[in-house]
Structure formats: C-alpha cells, structure tokens
Protein backbone atom coordinates (compact mmCIF):
# COMPACT_ATOMS: atom_id res chain seq x y z
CA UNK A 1 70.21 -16.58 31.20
CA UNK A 2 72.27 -15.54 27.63
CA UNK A 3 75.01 -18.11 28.61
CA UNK A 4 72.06 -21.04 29.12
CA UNK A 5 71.11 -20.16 26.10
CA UNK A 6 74.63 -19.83 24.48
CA UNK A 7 75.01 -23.69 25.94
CA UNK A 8 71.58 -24.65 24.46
CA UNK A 9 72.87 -23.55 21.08
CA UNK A 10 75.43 -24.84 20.83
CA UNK A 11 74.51 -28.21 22.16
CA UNK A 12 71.73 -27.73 19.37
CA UNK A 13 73.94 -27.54 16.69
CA UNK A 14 76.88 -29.94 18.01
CA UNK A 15 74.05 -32.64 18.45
CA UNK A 16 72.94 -32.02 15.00
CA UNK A 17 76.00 -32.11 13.60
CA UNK A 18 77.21 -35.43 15.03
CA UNK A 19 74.64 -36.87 14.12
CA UNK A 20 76.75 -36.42 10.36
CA UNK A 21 80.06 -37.65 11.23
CA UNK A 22 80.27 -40.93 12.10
CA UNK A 23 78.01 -41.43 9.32
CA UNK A 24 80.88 -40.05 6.87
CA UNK A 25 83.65 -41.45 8.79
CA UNK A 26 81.55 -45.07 8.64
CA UNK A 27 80.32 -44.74 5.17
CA UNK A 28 83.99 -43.73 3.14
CA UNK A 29 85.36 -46.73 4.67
CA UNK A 30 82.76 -49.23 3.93
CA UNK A 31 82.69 -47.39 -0.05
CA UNK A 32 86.52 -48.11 -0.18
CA UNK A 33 85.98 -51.68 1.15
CA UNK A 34 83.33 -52.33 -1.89
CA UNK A 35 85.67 -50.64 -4.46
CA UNK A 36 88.74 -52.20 -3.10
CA UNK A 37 86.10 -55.29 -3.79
CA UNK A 38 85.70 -54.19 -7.31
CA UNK A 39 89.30 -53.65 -8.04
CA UNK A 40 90.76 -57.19 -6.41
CA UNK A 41 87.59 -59.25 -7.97
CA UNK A 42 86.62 -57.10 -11.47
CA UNK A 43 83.41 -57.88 -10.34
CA UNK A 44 81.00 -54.77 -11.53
CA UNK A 45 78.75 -55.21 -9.33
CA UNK A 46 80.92 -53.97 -6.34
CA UNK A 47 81.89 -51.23 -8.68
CA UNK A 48 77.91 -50.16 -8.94
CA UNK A 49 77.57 -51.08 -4.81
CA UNK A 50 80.48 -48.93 -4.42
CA UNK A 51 78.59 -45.73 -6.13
CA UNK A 52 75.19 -46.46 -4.66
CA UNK A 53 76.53 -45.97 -1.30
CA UNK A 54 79.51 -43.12 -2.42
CA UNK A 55 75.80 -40.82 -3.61
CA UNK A 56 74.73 -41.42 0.18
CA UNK A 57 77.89 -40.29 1.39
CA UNK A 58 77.72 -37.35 -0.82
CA UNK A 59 74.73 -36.70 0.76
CA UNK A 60 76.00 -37.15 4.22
CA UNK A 61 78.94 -34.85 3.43
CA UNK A 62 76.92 -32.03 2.12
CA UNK A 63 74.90 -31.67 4.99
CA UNK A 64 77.64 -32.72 7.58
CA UNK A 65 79.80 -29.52 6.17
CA UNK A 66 77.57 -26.87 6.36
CA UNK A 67 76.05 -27.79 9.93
CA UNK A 68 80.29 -27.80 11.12
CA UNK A 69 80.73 -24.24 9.73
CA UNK A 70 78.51 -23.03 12.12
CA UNK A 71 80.23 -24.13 15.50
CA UNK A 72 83.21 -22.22 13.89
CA UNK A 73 81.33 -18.70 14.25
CA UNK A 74 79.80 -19.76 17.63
CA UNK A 75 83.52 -20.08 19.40
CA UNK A 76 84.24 -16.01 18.43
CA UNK A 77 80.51 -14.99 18.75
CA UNK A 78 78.75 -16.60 21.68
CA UNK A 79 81.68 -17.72 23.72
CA UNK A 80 84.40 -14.77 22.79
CA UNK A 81 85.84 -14.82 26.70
CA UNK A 82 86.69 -18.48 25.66
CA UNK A 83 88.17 -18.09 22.46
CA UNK A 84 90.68 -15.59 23.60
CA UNK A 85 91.39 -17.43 26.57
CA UNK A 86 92.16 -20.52 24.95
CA UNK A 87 93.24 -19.85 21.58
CA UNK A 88 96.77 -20.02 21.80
CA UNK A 89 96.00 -23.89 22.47
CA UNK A 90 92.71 -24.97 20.78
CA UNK A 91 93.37 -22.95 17.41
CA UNK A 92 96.07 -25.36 16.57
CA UNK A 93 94.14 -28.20 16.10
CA UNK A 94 91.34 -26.84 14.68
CA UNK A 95 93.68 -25.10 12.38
CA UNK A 96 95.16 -28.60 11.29
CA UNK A 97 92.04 -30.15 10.78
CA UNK A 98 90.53 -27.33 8.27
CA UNK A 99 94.26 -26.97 6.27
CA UNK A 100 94.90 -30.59 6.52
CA UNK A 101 92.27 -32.89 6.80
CA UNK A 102 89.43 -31.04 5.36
CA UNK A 103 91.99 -30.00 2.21
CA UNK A 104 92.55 -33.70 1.94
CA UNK A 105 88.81 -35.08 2.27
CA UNK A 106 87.07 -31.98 -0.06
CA UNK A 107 89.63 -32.56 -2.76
CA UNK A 108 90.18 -36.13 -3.33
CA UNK A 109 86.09 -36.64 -2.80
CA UNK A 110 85.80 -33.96 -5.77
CA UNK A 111 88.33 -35.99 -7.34
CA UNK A 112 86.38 -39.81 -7.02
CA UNK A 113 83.70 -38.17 -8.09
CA UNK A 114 84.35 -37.24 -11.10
CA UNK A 115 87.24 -39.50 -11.67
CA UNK A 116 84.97 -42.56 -13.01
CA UNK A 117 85.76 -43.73 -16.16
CA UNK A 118 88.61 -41.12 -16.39
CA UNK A 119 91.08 -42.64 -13.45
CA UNK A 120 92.74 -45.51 -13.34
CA UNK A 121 90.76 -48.08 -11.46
CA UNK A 122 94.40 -47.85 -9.07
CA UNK A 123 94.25 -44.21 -8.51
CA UNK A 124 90.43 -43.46 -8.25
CA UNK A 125 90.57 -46.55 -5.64
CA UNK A 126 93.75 -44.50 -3.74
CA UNK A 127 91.02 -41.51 -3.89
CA UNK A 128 88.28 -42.87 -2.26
CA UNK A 129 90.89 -44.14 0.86
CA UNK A 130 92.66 -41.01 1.06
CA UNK A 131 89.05 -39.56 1.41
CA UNK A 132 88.03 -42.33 4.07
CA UNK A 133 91.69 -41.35 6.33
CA UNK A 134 91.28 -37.70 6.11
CA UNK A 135 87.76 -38.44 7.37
CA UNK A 136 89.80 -40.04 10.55
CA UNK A 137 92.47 -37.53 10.54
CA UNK A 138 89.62 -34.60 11.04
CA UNK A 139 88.23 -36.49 13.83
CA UNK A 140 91.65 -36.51 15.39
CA UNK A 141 92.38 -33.15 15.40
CA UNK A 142 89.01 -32.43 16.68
CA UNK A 143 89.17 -34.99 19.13
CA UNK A 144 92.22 -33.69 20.41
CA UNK A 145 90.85 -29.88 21.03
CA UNK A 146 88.24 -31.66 23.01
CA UNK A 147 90.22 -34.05 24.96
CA UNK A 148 92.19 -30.87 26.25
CA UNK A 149 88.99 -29.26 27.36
CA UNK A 150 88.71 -32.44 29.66
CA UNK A 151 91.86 -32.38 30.79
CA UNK A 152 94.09 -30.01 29.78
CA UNK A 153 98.20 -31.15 28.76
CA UNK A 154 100.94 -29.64 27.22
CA UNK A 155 100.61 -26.45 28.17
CA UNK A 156 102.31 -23.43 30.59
CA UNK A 157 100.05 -20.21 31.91
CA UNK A 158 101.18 -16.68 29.85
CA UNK A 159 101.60 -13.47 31.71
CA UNK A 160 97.85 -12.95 31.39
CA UNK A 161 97.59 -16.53 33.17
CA UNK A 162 96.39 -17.83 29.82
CA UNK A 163 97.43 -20.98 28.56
CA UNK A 164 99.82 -21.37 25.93
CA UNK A 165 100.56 -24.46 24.39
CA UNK A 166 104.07 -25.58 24.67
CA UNK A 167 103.76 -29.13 23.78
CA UNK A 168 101.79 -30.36 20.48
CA UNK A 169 102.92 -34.27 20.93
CA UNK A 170 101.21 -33.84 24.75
CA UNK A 171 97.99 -33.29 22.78
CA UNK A 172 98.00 -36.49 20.72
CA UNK A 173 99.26 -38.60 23.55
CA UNK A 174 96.50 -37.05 26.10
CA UNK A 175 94.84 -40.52 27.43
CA UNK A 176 91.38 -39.09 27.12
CA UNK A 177 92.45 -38.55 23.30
CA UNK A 178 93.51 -42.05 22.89
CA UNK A 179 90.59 -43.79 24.02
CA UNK A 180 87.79 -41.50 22.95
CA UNK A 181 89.38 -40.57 19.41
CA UNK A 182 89.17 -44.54 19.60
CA UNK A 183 85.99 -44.51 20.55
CA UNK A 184 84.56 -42.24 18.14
CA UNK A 185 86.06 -44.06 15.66
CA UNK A 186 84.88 -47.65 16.38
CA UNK A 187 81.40 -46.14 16.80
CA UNK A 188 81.52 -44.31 13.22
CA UNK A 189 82.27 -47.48 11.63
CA UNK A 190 79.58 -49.18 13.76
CA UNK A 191 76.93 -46.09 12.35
CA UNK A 192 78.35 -46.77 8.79
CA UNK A 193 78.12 -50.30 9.11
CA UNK A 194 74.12 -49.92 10.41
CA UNK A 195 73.24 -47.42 7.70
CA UNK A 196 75.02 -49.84 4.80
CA UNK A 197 73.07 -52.75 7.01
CA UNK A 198 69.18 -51.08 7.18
CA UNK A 199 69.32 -49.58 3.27
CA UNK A 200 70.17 -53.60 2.52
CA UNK A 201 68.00 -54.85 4.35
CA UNK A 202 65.18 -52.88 2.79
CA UNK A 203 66.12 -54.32 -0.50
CA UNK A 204 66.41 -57.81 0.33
CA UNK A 205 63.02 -57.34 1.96
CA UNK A 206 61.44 -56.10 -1.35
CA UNK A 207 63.57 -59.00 -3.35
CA UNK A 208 65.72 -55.91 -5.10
CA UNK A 209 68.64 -57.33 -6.14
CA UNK A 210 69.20 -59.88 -3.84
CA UNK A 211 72.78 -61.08 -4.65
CA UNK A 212 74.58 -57.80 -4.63
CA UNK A 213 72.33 -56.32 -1.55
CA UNK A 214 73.41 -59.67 0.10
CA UNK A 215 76.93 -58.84 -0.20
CA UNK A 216 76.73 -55.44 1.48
CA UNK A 217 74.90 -56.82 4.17
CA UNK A 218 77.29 -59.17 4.81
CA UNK A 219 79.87 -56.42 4.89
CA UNK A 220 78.14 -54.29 7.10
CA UNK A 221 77.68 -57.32 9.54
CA UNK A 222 81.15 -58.17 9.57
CA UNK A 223 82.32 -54.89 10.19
CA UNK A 224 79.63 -54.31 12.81
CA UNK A 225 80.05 -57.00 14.96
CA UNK A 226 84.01 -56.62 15.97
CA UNK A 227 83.28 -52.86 16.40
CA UNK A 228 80.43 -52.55 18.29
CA UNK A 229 82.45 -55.10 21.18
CA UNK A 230 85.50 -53.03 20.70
CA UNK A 231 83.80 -50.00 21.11
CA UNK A 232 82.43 -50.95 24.34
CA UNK A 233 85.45 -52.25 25.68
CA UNK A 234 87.05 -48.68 24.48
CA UNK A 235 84.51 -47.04 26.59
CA UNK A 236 85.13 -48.69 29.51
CA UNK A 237 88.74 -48.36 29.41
CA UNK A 238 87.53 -44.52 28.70
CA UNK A 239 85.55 -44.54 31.35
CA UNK A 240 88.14 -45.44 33.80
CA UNK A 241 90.76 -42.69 32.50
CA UNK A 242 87.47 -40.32 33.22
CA UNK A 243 87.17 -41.62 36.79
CA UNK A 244 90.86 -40.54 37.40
CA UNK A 245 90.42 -37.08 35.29
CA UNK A 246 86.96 -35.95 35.93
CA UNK A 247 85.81 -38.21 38.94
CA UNK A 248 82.59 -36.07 39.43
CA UNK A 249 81.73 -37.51 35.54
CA UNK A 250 81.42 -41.21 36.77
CA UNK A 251 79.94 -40.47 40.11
CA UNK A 252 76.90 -38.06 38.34
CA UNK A 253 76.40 -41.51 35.67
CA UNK A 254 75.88 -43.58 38.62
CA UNK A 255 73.88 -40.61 40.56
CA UNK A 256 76.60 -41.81 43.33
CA UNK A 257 76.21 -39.21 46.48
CA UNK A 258 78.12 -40.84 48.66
CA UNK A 259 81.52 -42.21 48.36
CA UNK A 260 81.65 -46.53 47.93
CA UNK A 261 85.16 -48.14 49.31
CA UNK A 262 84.90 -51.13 47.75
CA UNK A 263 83.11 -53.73 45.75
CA UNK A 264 80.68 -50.92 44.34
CA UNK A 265 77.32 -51.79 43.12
CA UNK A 266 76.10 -50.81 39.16
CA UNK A 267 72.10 -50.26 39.15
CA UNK A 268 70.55 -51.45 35.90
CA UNK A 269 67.90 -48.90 36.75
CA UNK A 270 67.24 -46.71 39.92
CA UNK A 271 64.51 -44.48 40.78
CA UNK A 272 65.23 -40.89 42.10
CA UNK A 273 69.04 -39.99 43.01
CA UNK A 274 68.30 -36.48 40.36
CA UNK A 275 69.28 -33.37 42.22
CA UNK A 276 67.48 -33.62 45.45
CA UNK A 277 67.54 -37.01 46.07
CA UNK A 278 70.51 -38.35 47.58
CA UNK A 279 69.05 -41.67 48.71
CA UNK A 280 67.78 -43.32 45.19
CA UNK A 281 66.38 -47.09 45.09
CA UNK A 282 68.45 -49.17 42.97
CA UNK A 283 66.12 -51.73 40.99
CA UNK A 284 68.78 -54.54 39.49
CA UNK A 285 71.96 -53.60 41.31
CA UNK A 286 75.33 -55.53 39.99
CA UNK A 287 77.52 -56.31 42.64
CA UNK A 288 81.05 -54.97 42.07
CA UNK A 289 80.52 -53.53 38.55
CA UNK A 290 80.57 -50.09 39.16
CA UNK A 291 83.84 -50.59 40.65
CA UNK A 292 85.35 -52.92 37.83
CA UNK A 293 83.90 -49.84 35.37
CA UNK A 294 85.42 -47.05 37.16
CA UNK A 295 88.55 -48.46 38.30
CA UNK A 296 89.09 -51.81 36.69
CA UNK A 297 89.34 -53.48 39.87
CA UNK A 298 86.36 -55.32 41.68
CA UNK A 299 87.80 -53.86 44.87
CA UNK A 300 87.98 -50.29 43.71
CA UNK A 301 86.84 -47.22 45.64
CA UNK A 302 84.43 -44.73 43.79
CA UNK A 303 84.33 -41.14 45.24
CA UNK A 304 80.83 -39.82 45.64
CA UNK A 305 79.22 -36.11 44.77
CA UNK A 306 79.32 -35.04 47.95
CA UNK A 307 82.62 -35.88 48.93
CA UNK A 308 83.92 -34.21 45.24
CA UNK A 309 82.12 -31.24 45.76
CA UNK A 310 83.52 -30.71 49.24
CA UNK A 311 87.28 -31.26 47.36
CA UNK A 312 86.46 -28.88 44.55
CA UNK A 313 85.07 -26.20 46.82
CA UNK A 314 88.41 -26.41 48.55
CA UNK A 315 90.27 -26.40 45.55
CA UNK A 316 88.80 -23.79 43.75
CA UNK A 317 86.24 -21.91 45.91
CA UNK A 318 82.54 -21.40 46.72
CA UNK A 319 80.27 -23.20 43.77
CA UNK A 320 78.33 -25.87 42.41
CA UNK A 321 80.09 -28.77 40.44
CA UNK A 322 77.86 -30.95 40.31
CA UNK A 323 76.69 -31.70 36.33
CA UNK A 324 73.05 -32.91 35.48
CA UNK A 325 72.95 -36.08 37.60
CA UNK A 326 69.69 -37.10 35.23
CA UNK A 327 71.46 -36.16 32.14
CA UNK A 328 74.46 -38.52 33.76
CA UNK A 329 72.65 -41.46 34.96
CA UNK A 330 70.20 -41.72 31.81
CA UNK A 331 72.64 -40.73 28.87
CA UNK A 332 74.81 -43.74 30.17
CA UNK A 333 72.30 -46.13 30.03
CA UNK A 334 70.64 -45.12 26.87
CA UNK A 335 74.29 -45.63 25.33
CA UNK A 336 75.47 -48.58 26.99
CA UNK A 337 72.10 -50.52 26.64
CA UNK A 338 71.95 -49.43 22.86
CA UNK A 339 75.25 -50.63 22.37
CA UNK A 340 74.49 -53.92 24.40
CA UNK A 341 71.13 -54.94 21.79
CA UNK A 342 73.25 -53.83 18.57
CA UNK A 343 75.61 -56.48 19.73
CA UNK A 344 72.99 -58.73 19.65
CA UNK A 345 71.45 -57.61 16.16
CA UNK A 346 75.12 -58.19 14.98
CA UNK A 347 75.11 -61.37 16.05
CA UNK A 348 71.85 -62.40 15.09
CA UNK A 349 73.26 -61.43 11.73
CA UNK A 350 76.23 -63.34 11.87
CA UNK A 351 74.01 -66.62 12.48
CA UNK A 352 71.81 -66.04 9.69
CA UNK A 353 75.42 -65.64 7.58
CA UNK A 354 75.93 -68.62 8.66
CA UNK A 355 72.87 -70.76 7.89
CA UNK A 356 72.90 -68.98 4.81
CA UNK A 357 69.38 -67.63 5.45
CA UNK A 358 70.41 -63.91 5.82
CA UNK A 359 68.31 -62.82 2.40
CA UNK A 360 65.62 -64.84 3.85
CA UNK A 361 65.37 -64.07 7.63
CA UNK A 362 62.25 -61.87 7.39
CA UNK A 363 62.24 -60.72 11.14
CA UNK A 364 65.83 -59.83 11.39
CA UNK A 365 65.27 -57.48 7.91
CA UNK A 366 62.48 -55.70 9.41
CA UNK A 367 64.64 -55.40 12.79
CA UNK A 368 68.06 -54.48 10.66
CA UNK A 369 66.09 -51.92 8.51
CA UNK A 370 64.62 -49.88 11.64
CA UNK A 371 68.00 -50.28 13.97
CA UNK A 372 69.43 -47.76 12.35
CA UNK A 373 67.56 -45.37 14.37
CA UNK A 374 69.27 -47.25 17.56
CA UNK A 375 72.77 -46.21 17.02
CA UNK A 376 71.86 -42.22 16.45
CA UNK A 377 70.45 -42.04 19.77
CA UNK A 378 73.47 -44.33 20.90
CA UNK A 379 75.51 -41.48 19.88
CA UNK A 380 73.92 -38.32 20.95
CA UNK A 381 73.63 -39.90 24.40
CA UNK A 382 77.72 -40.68 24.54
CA UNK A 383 78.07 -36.99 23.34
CA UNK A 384 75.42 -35.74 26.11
CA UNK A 385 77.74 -38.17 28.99
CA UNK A 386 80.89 -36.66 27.37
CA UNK A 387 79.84 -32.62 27.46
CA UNK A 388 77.55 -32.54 30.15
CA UNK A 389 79.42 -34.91 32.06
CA UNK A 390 82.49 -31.99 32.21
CA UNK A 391 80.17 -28.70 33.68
CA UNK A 392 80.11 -26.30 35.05
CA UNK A 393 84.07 -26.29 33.93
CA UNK A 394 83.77 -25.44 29.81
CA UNK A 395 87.72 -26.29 30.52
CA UNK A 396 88.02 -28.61 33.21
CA UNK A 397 89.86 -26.94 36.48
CA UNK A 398 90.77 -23.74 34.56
CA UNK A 399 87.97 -21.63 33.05
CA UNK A 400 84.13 -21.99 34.27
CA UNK A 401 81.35 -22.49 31.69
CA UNK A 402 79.75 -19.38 32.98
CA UNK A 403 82.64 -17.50 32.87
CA UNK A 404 83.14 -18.16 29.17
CA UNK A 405 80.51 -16.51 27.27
CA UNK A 406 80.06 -13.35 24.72
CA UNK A 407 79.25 -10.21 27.71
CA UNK A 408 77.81 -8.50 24.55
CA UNK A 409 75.75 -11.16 22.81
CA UNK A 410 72.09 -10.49 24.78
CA UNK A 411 69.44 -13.27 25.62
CA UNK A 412 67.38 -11.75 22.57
CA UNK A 413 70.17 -12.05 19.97
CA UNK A 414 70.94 -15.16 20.99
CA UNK A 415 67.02 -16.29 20.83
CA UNK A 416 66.88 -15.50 17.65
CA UNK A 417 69.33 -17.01 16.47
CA UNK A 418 68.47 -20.09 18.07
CA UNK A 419 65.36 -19.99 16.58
CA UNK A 420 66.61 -19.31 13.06
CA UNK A 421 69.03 -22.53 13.43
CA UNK A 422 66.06 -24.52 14.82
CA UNK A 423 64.39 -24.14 11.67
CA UNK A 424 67.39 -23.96 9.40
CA UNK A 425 68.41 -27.64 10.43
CA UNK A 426 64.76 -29.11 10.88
CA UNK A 427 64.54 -27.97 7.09
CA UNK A 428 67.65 -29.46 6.30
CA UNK A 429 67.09 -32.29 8.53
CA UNK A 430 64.34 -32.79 6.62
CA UNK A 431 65.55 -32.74 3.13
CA UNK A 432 69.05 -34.99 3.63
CA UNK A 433 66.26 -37.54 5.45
CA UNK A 434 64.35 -37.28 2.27
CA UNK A 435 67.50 -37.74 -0.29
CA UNK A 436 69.06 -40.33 2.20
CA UNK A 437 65.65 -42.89 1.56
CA UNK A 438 65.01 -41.29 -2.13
CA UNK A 439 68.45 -42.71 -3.11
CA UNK A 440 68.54 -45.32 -0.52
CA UNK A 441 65.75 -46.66 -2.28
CA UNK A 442 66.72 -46.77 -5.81
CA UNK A 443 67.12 -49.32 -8.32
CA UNK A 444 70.41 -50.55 -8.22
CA UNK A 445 71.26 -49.54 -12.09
CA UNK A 446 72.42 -51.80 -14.47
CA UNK A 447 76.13 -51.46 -15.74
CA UNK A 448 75.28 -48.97 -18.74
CA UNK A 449 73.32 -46.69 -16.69
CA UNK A 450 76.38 -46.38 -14.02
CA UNK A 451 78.35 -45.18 -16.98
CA UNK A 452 80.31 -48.21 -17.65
CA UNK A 453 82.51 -47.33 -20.79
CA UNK A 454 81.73 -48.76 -23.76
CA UNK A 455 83.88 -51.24 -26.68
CA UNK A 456 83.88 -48.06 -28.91
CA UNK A 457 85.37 -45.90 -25.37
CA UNK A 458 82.34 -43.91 -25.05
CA UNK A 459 80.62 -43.26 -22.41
CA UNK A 460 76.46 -43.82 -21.94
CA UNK A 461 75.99 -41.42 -19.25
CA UNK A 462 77.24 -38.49 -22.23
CA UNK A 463 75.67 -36.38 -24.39
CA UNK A 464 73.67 -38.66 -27.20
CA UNK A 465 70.77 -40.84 -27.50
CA UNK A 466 70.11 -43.40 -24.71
CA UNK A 467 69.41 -46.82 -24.35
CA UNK A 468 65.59 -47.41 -25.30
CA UNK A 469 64.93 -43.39 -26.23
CA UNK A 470 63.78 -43.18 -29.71
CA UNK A 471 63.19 -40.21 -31.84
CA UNK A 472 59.91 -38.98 -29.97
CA UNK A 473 61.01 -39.88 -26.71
CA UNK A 474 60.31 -36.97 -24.49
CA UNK A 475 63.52 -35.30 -21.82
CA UNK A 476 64.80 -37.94 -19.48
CA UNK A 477 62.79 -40.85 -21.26
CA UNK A 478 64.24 -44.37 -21.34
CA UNK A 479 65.88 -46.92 -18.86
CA UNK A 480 68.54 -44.98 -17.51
CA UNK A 481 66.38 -41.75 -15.96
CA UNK A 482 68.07 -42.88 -12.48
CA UNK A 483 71.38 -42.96 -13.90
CA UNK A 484 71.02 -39.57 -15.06
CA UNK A 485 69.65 -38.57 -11.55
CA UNK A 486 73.02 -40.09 -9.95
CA UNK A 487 75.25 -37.69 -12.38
CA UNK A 488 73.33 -35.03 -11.32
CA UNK A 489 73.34 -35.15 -7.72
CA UNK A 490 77.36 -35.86 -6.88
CA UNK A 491 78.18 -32.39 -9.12
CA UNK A 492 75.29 -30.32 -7.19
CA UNK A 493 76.28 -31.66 -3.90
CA UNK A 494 80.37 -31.11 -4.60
C-alpha cells in the first residue's frame, strides 16, 4: 500500500512538473530567436516581443524550479532502498545537471534580466542563448539518469551487487538517451512554439497589435511545423529501440497478448484487451503497422504479453510484469493522435502564411488559441507510456519497483504528504495559470514603457516623473502602469 502511494506521488509531482519544462526549454529558444531578430534587424519591436514572452518564461521558470526541488527529497525519502542502490550511477548526472546546467540557466537568466539597457545588445543576446542551451543541457543530464533506468549501460555490480558506474560516455551514447533526449527536445520546442502560437493568436483575434503579434505567430508556425513531424518520426525510431530494450513496453501499447510473426496489425481503436481480456476487438486495424512501428520492417515479428511474461518469469523468477495494459494502449494513442491533429493545425497555419490571411483566418485563431491545451496532454501521456510503460522494474532487469521504497515512510506519512502537495501545486497551478493569461494578455507596451533609453541616456522605467503623470497624479498613474508591472515581476520572480 505505502509504495502505491510512494508511486502515486511521485507520478503526482513528476506530471506536474513536466508540465513546466518543455515550456522553458520551448520558450528560451523562441525569446532568443525574437532577440536575435532584434539584434540582426534593429527593429524594436522584436526587442519588446522578445520581453513580452522572456516575463512568461520567467513565469514558467519560477514555478518549473520549485515543483523540481521536490522530486530531489522524494529519491532519499520515499524511495531510500533506491537511492542507495543506485547512487553510485544516477547521482552523477543529476549532480551535473544542478552544478552545471542549472548554474548556467539561474545565472545568465538573472543576468538578461537585468542586463537591459545596461549590456551590450551582443552580450545580453549571448545571455539569453546561453540560458536557452543550459535549458537543453539540464534535460540531458536528466534524460540520461532516466534512460539508464530503462536500460541500464556503463556500469559493473560492487561487492554489495550494486551498480557502479564505470563508464560516463556509455550514458550519453545509451540509444534510449539519443532518441528520447531527442524527443523531449523536439516536443519542448513544439510546446514553446504552441504557447508563443495561442497567446498570438488571442491578440490578433482582439486586433492587438496586429503586425508584431503577426510576426510571432509566424515564428511559432515555422518552428512548429518541422518539429512536430520530427518529433514523431523520433518517436518511432524510439519506439523501435524500446521494442528491442523493453519489449513488454510495445506489446502493453498495443494490448498485444499473443505473439504476431509477421505483418502485424496497428488498431486505431480496440475495445477490451485491459487486464482480463486477452481477446480485444480491434475497430480500424492497419495492416502491417504495428510491425513497421516496432521493428521498422513490414515483416517484423512482435512478441506478445504472454509469451514475455513466460521469458521474464524464467529469467528472473515468480511475478507479474505485465505494466497497465490501459495505461499502455490509451497513453499511446492520446499522444500519437495529438501529435497527428497539431500537424495539421501547423499546417493549416502554414497555408494561411501563405495566402497572407493568417491575421485574418478567424477559425484557425480560435482553434490556435485553445490548442495549446492539446500538446500538455500530448505530453503527460508520452511521460505516462515512458514510466508506466517500464513497471514493475523501477530499474529495468535489476531492482523491482516494489522493492525500492522507504521501509520506514508509513501509508499515513506518505498520505499526508500527498495531500499537502495536492493542494500546494493546485494553488500554484492556479496562480502561474493566472500570471501566464494576466501577462499573456497585456498590452504590448510602447518603446518608452519597455525602458527604451533615452537621447539624454536615461532611462523611463527609473525613478522620476512619467510620461503623462502630472503633479496630482496619484501612485502608478499614467501610460506606463504595465511597464512598471513588467519591472516588477522579473526581480520578484528571480
């Protein structure tokens, strides 16, 4: 019971915290692509795009950071059997990522944020890229802790037959690594891309700005469109490495019971095939797909469940390894099919582009603004098909899942603090949702109210009388209230 609930936290806060970072990974790339716009063109209105979006990702960060501390503490406090047994091989990586790439990312975004008007335009555009590849560079190192959990490299038992890693470069040239760091990273820059895309398309809807809200929705289109097809070419190629590594991954997402020889069929839908039912009705089966997916051959042969758990009972005694066929089958489809109609949005995009009707295309706003919900869902159901897809090993074919947790943590210590995290991140859920379409929504600024130095090389977001605030004018009177609101907000959030 107290290690189903260790799982259920810390699926809880994993979810919630991915739900941050491809957001910030997406986001710092697109803000260096609209300030490397600013600094090529001297056009100030991609200097004023670029910090409209940089206070999202400020945003984005804030909350992002304090929802990762937290899996830190769960490794040593709900899953303490784990830590010790794997530590000599997953604290590397981790340990990179919070000395390296977190140093980098937390000190060059404190620096381009309060570098404007005091950097070069040369070196606060080298901040904000630095910033958008130590974004990357975190993923990597994370990415690479978790591609070991799926299949473990570069590594020789200790005395106490614990691993001990013997090998760094095996961890960066893991396949799993290489095509789902990929992965992750094509679909961060697709989630950047949609959340640049919907807060655009709300303006051009409400005729805010239309020129400069046009350009960053024709960013965000051209960056979406390449990477949402790459990324689902990535995850096939991922899912074939799976099908060699964790077999009993891509038979669950196809709720496959039986082992297929050749020519295997892909159901668009099925009904039953869950847990007890080994005979499900296919509704749309593709001839040969599942095959092509799991193999890359049309001829391929796809081992079933039944035939894996036979194998793995063999191999490593009495026990159930079968994962959640439903989670499987269902988390596959909800990201594959998501993936599928963003392709579509992104091309529906790139023909408005092209009739040069994009500010205009009233349906496609509306459908651009809400699609943004699309590609979170997109990527809590790859996460779901990625963890769930590996029990009941918590490190594939070494350490079980439900051999890994805290003996001393109880069911009622770990229900409350469940319940305390539940409401901790539906509160700050809440607010970053609030701040994310409070900002998202705001007037654009004009160049004196972003701070734009002046002839005399003063600055109008300083200390002194503003623009339009006369003698009786109250606190925070006059035109530039919101640019006021955007100093504010980077220096609380940093």
């Amino acid at each position: 019971m107290s290690t189903d609930l260790a799982r259920w936290q810390f699926a809880t806060t994993s979810i919630y915290h991915f739900l941050f970072v491809p957001v910030t990974i997406g986001l710092a790339f697109l803000v260096a692509l609209l300030e490397t716009a600013w600094y090529r063109k001297n056009d100030d209105a991609y200097r004023r795009l670029a910090r409209f979006f940089g206070t999202l990702l400020l945003i984005n960060v804030a909350i992002g950071v304090v929802t990762g501390l937290v899996q830190e503490f769960e490794f040593g406090m709900n899953w303490s059997v784990y830590s010790r047994y794997v530590g000599n091989v997953f604290g590397g990586p981790l340990a990179m990522e919070g000395l390296l790439a977190f140093f980098l990312e937390s000190t060059f975004l404190g620096i381009w944020i309060f570098g404007w008007n005091r950097l070069s335009k040369r070196l606060h555009l080298a901040c904000i890229w630095v910033v958008a590849g130590a974004t990357m560079l975190s993923a990597a190192f994370i990415m690479a802790a978790n591609s070991w959990m799926q299949h473990p490299v570069g590594y020789t038992m200790g005395p106490n037959h614990q691993p001990q890693l013997n090998d760094v470069w095996a961890l960066f040239n893991n396949p799993v690594f290489l095509w789902g760091y990929t992965h992750v990273v094509l679909a961060s820059l697709v989630t950047g891309s949609l959340v640049m895309l919907a807060v655009s398309a709300w303006h051009l809807r409400r005729k805010s700005h239309v020129e400069a809200f046009r350009r960053t929705a024709v960013i965000s289109l051209v960056v979406l469109l390449p990477t949402i097809i790459l990324a689902m070419f990535v995850g096939s190629e991922l899912g074939v490495v799976e099908g060699k590594y964790q077999p009993m991954k891509i038979a669950a997402a196809e709720a496959l019971w039986t082992t297929c020889d050749s020519h295997c069929p892909f159901s668009a839908f099925q009904i039953g095939g869950g847990k007890n039912d080994h005979t499900p009705t296919q509704i749309l089966p593709i001839p040969g797909l599942l095959s092509i997916l799991a193999t890359n051959h049309l001829d391929g042969k796809v081992e079933g469940i039944n035939q894996l758990q036979a194998q793995y009972t063999k191999e490593y005694g009495p026990g159930t390894y079968i994962p959640s066929v439903f989670i499987q089958y269902w988390s596959m489809r909800v990201m594959a099919y998501l993936a599928a109609l963003l392709g579509l949005l992104g091309l529906w995009g790139a023909w408005a582009i092209r009739r040069h009707s994009l500010d205009r295309s009233k349906w496609f706003l509306r459908v651009a603004t809400w699609a943004v919900a699309a590609v979170f869902l997109m990527n809590t159901a790859g996460w779901l098909l990625t963890e769930s897809g590996r029990q009941p090993w918590i490190v594939q074919g070494l350490l079980k899942t439900a051999n890994a947790a805290s003996p001393s943590v109880t069911t009622t210590d770990i229900w409350i603090s469940l319940s305390v995290f539940l409401f901790l991140y539906l509160t700050l859920g809440a607010a970053d949702l609030f701040l994310m379409i409070r900002y998202g929504r705001r007037d654009l600024g004009s160049e004196e109210e972003q701070g734009k130095p002046t002839s005399a090389g003063g600055r109008q977001d300083g200390p002194g009388p503003r623009p339009g605030a006369g003698p009786d004018a109250g606190p925070g009177a006059g035109p530039d209230e919101e640019a006021d609101e955007d100093e504010r907000l980077p220096a609380l959030v940093y």
